[in-house]
Structure formats: C-alpha cells, structure tokens
Protein backbone atom coordinates (compact mmCIF):
# COMPACT_ATOMS: atom_id res chain seq x y z
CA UNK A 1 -87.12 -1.72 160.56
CA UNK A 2 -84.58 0.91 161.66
CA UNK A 3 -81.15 1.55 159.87
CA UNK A 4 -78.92 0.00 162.19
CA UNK A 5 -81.20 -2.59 163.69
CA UNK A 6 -79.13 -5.67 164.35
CA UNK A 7 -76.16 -3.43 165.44
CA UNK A 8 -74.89 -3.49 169.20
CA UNK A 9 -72.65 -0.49 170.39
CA UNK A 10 -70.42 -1.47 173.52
CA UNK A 11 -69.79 3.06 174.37
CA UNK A 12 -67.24 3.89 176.76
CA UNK A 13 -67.27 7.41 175.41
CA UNK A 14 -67.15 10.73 177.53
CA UNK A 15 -67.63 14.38 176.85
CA UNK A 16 -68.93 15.17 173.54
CA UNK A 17 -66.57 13.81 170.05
CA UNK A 18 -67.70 10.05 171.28
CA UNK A 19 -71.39 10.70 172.22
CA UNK A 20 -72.33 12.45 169.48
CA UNK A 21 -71.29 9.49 167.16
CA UNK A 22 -72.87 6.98 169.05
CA UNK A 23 -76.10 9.33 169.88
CA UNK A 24 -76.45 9.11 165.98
CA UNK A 25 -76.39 5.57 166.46
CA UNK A 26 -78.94 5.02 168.76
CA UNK A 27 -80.80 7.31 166.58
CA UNK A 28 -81.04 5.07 163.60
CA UNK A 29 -81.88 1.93 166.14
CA UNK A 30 -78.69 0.56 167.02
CA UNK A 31 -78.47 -0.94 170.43
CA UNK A 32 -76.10 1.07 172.26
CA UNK A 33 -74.62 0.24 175.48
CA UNK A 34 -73.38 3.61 177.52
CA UNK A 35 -71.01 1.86 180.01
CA UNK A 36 -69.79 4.50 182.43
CA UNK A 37 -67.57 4.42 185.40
CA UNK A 38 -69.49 4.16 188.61
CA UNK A 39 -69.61 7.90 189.56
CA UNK A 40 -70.83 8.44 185.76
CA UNK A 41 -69.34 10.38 182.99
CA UNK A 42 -68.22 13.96 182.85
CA UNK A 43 -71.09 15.62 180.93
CA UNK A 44 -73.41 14.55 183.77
CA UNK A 45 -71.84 17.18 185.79
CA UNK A 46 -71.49 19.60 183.58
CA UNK A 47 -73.20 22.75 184.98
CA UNK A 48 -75.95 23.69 185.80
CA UNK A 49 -77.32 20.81 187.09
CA UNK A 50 -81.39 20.84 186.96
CA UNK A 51 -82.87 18.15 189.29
CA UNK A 52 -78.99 16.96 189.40
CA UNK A 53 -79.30 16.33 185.47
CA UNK A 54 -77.32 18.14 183.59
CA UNK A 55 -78.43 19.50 180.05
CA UNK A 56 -75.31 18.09 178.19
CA UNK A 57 -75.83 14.43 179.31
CA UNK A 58 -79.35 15.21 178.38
CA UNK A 59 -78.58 15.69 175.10
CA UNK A 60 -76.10 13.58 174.49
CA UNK A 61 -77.24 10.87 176.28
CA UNK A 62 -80.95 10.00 174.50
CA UNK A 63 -81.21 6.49 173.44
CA UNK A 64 -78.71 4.79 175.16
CA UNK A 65 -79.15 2.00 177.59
CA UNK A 66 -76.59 3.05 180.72
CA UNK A 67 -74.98 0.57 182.56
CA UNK A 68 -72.01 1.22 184.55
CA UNK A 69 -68.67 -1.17 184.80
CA UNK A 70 -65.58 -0.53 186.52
CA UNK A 71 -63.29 -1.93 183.83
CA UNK A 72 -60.29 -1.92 186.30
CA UNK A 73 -61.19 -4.47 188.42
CA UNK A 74 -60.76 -8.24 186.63
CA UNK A 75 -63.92 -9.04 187.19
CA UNK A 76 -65.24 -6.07 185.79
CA UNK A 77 -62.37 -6.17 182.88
CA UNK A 78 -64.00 -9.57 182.29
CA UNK A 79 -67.10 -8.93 181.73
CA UNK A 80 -66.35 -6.00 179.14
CA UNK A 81 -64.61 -8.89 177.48
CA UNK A 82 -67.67 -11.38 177.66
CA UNK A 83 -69.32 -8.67 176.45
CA UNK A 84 -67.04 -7.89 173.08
CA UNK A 85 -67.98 -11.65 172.37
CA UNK A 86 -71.28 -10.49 170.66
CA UNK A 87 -71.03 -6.85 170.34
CA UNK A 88 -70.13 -5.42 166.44
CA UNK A 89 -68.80 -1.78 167.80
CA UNK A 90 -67.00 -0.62 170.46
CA UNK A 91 -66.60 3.19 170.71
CA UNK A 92 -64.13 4.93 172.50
CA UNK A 93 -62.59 8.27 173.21
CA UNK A 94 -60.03 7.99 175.87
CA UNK A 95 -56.11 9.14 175.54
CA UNK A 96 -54.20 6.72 173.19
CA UNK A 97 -52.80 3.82 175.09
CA UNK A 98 -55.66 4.17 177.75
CA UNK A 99 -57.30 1.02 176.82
CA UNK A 100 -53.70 -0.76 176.15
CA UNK A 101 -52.70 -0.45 179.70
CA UNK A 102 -56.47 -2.36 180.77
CA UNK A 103 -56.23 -4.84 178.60
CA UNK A 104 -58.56 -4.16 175.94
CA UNK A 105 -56.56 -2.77 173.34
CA UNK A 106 -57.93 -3.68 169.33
CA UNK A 107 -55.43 -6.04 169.38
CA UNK A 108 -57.06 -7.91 172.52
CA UNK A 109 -60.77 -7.67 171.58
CA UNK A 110 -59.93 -8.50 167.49
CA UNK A 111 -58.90 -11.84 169.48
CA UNK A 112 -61.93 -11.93 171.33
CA UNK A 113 -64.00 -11.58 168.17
CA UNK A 114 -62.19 -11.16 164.60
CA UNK A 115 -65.39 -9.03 163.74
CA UNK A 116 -65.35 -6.59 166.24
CA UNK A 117 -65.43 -2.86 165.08
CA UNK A 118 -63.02 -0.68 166.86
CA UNK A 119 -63.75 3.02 166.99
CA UNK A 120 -61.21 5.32 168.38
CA UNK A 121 -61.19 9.15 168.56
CA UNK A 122 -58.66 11.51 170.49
CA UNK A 123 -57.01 14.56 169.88
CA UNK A 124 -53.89 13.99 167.42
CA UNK A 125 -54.78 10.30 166.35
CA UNK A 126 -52.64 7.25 167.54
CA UNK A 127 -49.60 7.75 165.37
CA UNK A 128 -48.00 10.68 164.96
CA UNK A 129 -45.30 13.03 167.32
CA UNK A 130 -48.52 14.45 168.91
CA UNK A 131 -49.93 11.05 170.01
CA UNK A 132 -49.67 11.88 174.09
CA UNK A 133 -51.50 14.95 173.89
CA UNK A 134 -54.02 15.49 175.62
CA UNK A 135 -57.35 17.45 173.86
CA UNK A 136 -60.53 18.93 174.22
CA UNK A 137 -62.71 20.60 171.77
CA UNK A 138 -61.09 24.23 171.94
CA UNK A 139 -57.32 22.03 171.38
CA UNK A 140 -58.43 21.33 167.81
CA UNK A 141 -60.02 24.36 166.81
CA UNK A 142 -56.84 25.70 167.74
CA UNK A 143 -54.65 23.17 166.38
CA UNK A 144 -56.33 22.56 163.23
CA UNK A 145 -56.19 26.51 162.09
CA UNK A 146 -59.90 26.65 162.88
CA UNK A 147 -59.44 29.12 165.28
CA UNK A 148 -57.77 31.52 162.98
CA UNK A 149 -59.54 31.11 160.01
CA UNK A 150 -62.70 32.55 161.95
CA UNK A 151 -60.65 35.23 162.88
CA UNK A 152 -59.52 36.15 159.90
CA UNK A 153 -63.25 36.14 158.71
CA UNK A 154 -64.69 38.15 161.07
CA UNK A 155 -62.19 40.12 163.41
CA UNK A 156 -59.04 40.19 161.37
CA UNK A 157 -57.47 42.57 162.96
CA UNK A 158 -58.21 40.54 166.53
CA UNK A 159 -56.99 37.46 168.21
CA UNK A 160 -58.02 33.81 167.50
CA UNK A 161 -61.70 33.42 168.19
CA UNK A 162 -63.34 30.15 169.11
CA UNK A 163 -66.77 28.54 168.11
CA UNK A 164 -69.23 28.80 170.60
CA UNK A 165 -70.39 25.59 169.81
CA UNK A 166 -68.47 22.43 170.20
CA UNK A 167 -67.44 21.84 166.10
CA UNK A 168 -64.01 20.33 166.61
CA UNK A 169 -65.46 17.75 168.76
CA UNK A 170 -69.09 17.75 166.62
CA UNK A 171 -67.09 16.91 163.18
CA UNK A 172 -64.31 14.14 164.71
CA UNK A 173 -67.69 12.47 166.09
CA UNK A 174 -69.48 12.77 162.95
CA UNK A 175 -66.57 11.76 161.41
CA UNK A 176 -66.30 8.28 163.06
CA UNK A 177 -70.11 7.43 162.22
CA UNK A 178 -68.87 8.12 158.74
CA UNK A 179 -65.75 5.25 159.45
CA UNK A 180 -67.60 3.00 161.29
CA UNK A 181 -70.66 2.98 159.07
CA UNK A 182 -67.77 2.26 156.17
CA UNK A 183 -65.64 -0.49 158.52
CA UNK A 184 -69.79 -2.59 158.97
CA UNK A 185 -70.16 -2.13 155.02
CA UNK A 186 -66.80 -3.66 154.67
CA UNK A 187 -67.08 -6.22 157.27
CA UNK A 188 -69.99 -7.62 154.85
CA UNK A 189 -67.90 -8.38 152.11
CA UNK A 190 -64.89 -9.68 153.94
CA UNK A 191 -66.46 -10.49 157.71
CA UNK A 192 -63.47 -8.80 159.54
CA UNK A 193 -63.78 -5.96 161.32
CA UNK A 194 -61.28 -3.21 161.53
CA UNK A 195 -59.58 -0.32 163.81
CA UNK A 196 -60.98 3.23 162.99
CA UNK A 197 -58.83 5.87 164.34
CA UNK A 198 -60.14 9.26 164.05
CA UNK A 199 -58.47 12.63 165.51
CA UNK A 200 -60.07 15.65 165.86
CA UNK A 201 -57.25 17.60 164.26
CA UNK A 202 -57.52 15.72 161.36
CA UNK A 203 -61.30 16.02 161.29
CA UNK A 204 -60.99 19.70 161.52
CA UNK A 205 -57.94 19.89 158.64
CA UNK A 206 -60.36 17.24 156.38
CA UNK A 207 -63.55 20.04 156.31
CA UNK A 208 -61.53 23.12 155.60
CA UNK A 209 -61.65 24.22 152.72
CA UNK A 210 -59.36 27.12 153.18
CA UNK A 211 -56.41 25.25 152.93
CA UNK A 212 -56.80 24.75 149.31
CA UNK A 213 -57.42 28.14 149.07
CA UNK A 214 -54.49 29.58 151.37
CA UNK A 215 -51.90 27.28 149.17
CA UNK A 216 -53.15 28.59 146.08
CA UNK A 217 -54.08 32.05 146.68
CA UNK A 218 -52.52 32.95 150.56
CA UNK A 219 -56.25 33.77 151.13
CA UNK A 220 -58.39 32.03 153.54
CA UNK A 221 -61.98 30.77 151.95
CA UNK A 222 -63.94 33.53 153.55
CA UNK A 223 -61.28 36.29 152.33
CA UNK A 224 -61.23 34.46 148.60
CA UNK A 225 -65.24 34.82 148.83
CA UNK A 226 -65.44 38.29 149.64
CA UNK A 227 -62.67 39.14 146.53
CA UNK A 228 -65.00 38.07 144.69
CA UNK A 229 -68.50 39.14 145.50
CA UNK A 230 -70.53 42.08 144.43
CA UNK A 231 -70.36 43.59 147.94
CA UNK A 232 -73.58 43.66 149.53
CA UNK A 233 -74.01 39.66 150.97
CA UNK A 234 -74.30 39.34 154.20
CA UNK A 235 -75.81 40.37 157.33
CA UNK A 236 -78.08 43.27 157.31
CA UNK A 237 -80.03 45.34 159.97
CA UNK A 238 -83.73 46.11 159.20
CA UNK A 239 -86.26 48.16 160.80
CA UNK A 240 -86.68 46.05 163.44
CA UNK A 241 -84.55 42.76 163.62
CA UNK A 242 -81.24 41.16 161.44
CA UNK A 243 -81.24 39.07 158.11
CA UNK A 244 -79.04 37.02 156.52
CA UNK A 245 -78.61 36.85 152.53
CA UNK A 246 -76.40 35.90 149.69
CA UNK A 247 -76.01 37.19 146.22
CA UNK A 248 -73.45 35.11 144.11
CA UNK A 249 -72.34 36.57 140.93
CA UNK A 250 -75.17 35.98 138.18
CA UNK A 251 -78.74 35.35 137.66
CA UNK A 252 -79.70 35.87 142.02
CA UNK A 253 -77.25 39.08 141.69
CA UNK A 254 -79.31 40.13 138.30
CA UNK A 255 -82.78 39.68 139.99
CA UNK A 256 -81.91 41.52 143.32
CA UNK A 257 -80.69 44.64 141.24
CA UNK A 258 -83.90 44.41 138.95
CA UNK A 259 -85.77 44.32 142.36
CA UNK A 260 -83.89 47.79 143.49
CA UNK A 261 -84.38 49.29 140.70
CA UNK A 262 -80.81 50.21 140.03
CA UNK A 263 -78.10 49.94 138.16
CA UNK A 264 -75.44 49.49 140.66
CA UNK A 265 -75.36 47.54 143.86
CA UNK A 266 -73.65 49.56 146.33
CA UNK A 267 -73.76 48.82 150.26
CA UNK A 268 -75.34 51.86 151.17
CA UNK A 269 -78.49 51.58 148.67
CA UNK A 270 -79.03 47.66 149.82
CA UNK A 271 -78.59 48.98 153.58
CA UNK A 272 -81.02 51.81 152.62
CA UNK A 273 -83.42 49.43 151.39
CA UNK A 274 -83.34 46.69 154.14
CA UNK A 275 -83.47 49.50 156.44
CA UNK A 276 -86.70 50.70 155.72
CA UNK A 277 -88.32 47.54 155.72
CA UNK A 278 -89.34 44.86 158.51
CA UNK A 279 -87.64 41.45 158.74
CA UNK A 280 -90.32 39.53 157.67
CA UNK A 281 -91.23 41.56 154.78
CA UNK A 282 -87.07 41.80 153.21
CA UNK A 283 -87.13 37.83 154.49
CA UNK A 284 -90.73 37.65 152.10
CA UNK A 285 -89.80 39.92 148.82
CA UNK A 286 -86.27 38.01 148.80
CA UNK A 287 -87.35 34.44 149.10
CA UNK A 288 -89.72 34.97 146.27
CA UNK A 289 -87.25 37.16 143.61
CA UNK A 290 -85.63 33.50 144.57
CA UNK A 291 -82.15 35.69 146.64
CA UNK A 292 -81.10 32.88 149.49
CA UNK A 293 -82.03 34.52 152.87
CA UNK A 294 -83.15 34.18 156.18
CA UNK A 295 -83.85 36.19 159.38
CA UNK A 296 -81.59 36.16 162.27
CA UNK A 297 -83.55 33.37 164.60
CA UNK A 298 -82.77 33.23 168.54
CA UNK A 299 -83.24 29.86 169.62
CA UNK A 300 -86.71 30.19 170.72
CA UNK A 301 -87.45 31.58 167.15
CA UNK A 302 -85.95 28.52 165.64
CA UNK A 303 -87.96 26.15 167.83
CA UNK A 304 -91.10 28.02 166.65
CA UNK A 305 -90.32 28.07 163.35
CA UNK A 306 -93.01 25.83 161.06
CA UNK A 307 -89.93 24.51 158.85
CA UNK A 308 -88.53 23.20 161.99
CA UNK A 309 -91.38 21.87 163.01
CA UNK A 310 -92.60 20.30 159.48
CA UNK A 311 -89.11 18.49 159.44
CA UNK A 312 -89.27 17.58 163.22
CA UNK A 313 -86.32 19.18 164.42
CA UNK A 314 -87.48 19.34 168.01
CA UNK A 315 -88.68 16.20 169.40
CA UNK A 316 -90.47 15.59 173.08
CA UNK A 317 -88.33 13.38 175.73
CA UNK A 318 -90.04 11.93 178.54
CA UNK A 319 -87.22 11.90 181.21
CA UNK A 320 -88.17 9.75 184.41
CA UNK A 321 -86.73 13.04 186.70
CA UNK A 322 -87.08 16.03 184.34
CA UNK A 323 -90.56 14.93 182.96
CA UNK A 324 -91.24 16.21 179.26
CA UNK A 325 -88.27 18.33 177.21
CA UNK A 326 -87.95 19.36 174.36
CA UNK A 327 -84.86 18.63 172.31
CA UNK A 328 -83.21 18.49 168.76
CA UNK A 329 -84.89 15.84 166.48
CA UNK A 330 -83.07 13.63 163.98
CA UNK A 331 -81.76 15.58 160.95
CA UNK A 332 -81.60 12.47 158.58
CA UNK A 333 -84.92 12.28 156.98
CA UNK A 334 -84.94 8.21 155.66
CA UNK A 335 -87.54 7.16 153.40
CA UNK A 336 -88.05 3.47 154.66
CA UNK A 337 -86.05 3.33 157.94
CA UNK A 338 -86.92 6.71 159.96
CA UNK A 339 -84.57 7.70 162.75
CA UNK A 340 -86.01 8.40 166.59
CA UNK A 341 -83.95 10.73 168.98
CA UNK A 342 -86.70 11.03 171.55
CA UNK A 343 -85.90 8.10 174.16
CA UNK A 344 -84.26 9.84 177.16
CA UNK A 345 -80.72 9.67 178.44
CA UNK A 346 -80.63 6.77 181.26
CA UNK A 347 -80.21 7.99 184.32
CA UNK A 348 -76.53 6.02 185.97
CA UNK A 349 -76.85 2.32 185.90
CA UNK A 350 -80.08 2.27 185.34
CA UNK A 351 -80.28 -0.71 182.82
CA UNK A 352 -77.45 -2.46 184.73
CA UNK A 353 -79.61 -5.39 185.37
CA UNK A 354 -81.60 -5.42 181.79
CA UNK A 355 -77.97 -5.48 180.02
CA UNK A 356 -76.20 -7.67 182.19
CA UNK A 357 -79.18 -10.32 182.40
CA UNK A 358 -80.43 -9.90 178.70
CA UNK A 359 -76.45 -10.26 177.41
CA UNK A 360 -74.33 -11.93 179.71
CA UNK A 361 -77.39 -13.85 181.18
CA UNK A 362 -77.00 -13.23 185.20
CA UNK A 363 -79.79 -13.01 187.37
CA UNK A 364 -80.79 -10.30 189.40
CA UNK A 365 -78.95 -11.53 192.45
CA UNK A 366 -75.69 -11.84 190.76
CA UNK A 367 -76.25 -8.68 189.30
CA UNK A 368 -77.04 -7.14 193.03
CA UNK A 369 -73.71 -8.65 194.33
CA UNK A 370 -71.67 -7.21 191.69
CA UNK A 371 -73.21 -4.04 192.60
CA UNK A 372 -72.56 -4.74 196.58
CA UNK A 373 -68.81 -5.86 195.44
CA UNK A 374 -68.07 -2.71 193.45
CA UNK A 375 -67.68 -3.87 190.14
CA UNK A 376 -70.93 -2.09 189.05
C-alpha cells in the first residue's frame, strides 16, 4: 500500500514548478502520466546532455510513465479528453489561457468528469493585472522580494542576488502537492473536484517571513535575527575546513560560554577557538555541549554522509541508457505507506503503447498508426 495508490496523474508539466509536484506524486505511488509533446519537454535538453539525457529530466522525471500526445491535433485533443474520463488530477504549468485556447480549459474537463482535479501553476496566478506574464524561476525570486531579501542578508551593500537553486519554482511546486492533496481530501466528503491555481509569486510571498517583520520593524528576518543575537552564530573557518552553528539567546548560548571558559562571547575569542581546532573535532565538542552545528558539506560529502545514508537520501536508478545513478531519495519518511523515488525517468514515448492500451484500450496497431499519423 502506497500513499496515493488509487490516484492517476494526467502531467502536461514542463521545466521544474510542475515536475517537482508531480515527481512527489509518483513518489508516494500515484500513477502519473508524463504526456509530452512529440519532440519532448524542455528539461530533456537542458545541458549537458550525457548519452543525450539530460540530468534535469533525470531528476525530475523518475517515476513517471511518458507518453507523448500532440494535444493540437483533434484526434490527439480527443484522446486527452477520453483520457480525463478516468483520471483524478491533471497537472499543468503552461501560460494562463494556454489550455483555454485547446479546448481543455477546467471548465471543459469539470464537464468531462465533475471529479476531476485541476492543478494549475504559472507565474502571477490566473487573476490578477499580472495574469499574461510570462515566468521562470529567477521572475519570482525577483518578483516576490526574494531576491532582495538575500541580498540584504548577505551582500547588503550589493545588488539583488539569486538562489542558485531553483526555490521559486521548488516552493510553487511544493505548494500545489499541498492544494491538490487538500482538493482529493475534499473531493471525499463532497465528490467534486476543484481548480487549484497556484503562482509562484504568491508561493514565494506565502514562505517569507520577512514581510511580517519588514511591516513591523522595516527590518528584513535575517537583519531582525542578527539585532538580536549574541554575535558569534554563524559560519566559521577552522583549521582546516568551514562550520556552521547557532547560538540563540539562553541555555545553548549559556553552555557554549561555559565551554570557552569565558565570560564574554566576543567574535574574535569564538574565531580564536574554532580556529585552532579541526572541523570534525568543533563539529564533535559542539554537538555534544548540545550547540546546533554542522560542517560545511560539498555534495560529495553529503552523499557520504551516514545520516544521509541511514535516512536514504540517495537512492540507486537503473536508467535503460545511463545504467545505475545515484540520485536524491524520498524525504518523507511514512510509517505504513513508504515512498520510492528510484524508478527512472522514461525515456520519450516510451510507455505510449502500455498507457494508451492499458487506459484507452487500443491495440498495438492502432497505437502504431497514431504514431505513423503524428498524433503520438
């Protein structure tokens, strides 16, 4: 028994906000259904290409059974809709309107089936003077005041710095799990499904906690945090790598002073201190005086590390053209319905004629002369 067993995921999602969401999906044993146009979606180009895969679609792509369908041709727009008949999601991220102007707009597929879940995320939501624009990742870290805020915590002085990791399309995706997981609960009491609309602006806004702080104090979180503090949190250098550790106000402060031996804190007896030591042993004396800490992990550190690997935060994919990788693991640890990452990413069309036979019921032939007709 998985989580979502029972669940069927109709994905026309690209890039990262949508396959994230439904990558969770997969994860907790949905059936999801990656329906791409026939040239494929964008990550699978996304350099560099190993063996033509690329490491994005790799990624995002585990789980998923990939068919393609060109939803602009009728027959093709047809069989989405056959599809819809039986599906409980469908997950998309494309420009508001994009699925109006094929046809398959909520208010088409609620038609189809009144139970249908209808996930939609973009950049500025389908309301709003914003609606048209257009959005990727660095968009909303911009346009959400993400972009500043981690200025203003680490280069004040500086220009706008962005995340080097995709977090304003990683929260909007995690985000619509949260809606749609809310919209099936609902449908259980009422059996209707719903629209969930989900921008990434709003996301972004919804997780910051610096605007409560800004409105209150004109002081962004980090800059309220640092008012506050005793002065010596933070990154550190030791005698031979970095380390990461926090002392909030009280009984952790208390201990790590008792450890120094001093009276005072001041930044230049802590940095004396770390200095002088190795990262393992500042990592060692603070975890045990109970200070929150950690060292400074590359990735290849992380991947080694025996937490990571006691939780199973790197799995092993068997990929038909790649052969074994390694990649992250499920980070939800269920007691009764565990969650498994480790299925590859299908290569492009490659279940066309499981899905299309198991759902819709054609044979192999017809499912050959969609393929010579262009519709697959």
């Amino acid at each position: 028994m998985t989580a979502l067993q029972g669940i069927r995921v109709l994905d026309l999602t690209h890039a990262h906000a949508g396959p994230i969401c439904t990558l969770y999906m997969a994860a907790m044993g949905a059936d999801v259904i990656k329906i791409e146009p026939k040239w494929g979606e964008m990550t699978r180009m996304f350099p560099p290409l190993v063996k033509g895969q690329s490491p994005y679609f790799l990624f995002l792509g585990r789980g998923k059974k990939g068919v393609t369908l060109d939803l602009k041709n009728p027959e093709g727009n047809d069989m989405f809709k056959e599809l819809v008949k039986d599906a409980d999601v469908v997950m998309e991220n494309f420009s508001p309107g994009t699925m109006d102007r094929l046809g398959l707009g909520y208010d088409v597929l609620k038609e189809i089936n009144p139970k249908i879940i209808y996930a939609s995320i973009s950049g500025f939501g389908h309301t709003g003077p914003w609606v048209n624009r257009k959005s990727f990742d660095p968009i909303a870290q911009a346009a959400s005041g993400y972009m500043w805020v981690t200025k203003d915590a680490l280069a004040p002085d500086g220009p706008p710095l962005q995340s080097p990791e995709a977090i304003a399309d990683t929260v909007p995706g995690f985000t619509a799990l949260i809606g749609i997981l809310a919209a099936i609960v609902s449908r259980n009491e009422t059996g209707r499904g719903q629209k969930v609309d989900v921008a990434q602006m709003d996301s972004m806004i919804g997780t910051m906690q610096s605007f409560s702080f800004w409105n209150l104090t004109q002081m962004s979180w980090t800059r309220a945090g640092k008012s506050g503090r005793v002065g010596v949190s933070g990154l550190r250098e030791t005698s031979d790598g970095y380390v990461m550790f926090a002392l909030p106000p009280g009984r952790i402060t208390d201990s790590f002073t008792a450890l120094l031996g001093v009276e005072e804190l001041t930044p230049e007896i802590v940095d004396g201190w770390v200095k002088e030591k190795t990262t393992d042993e500042v990592v060692n004396i603070l975890a045990e005086t109970g200070v929150p800490v950690s060292a400074v992990l590359d990735l290849d550190e992380v991947q080694a590390s025996p937490q990571a690997e006691a939780r199973e935060m790197f799995v092993k994919v068997d990929h038909p053209t790649m052969g074994e990788l390694v990649q992250p693991g499920f980070p939800i640890k269920f007691s009764e319905t565990k969650g498994d990452i480790s299925a590859p990413s299908p290569l492009l069309g490659e279940h066309n004629v499981e899905v299309y036979t198991r759902l819709l019921g054609y044979s192999a032939e017809k499912v050959e002369e969609l393929r010579k007709k262009g519709v697959i």
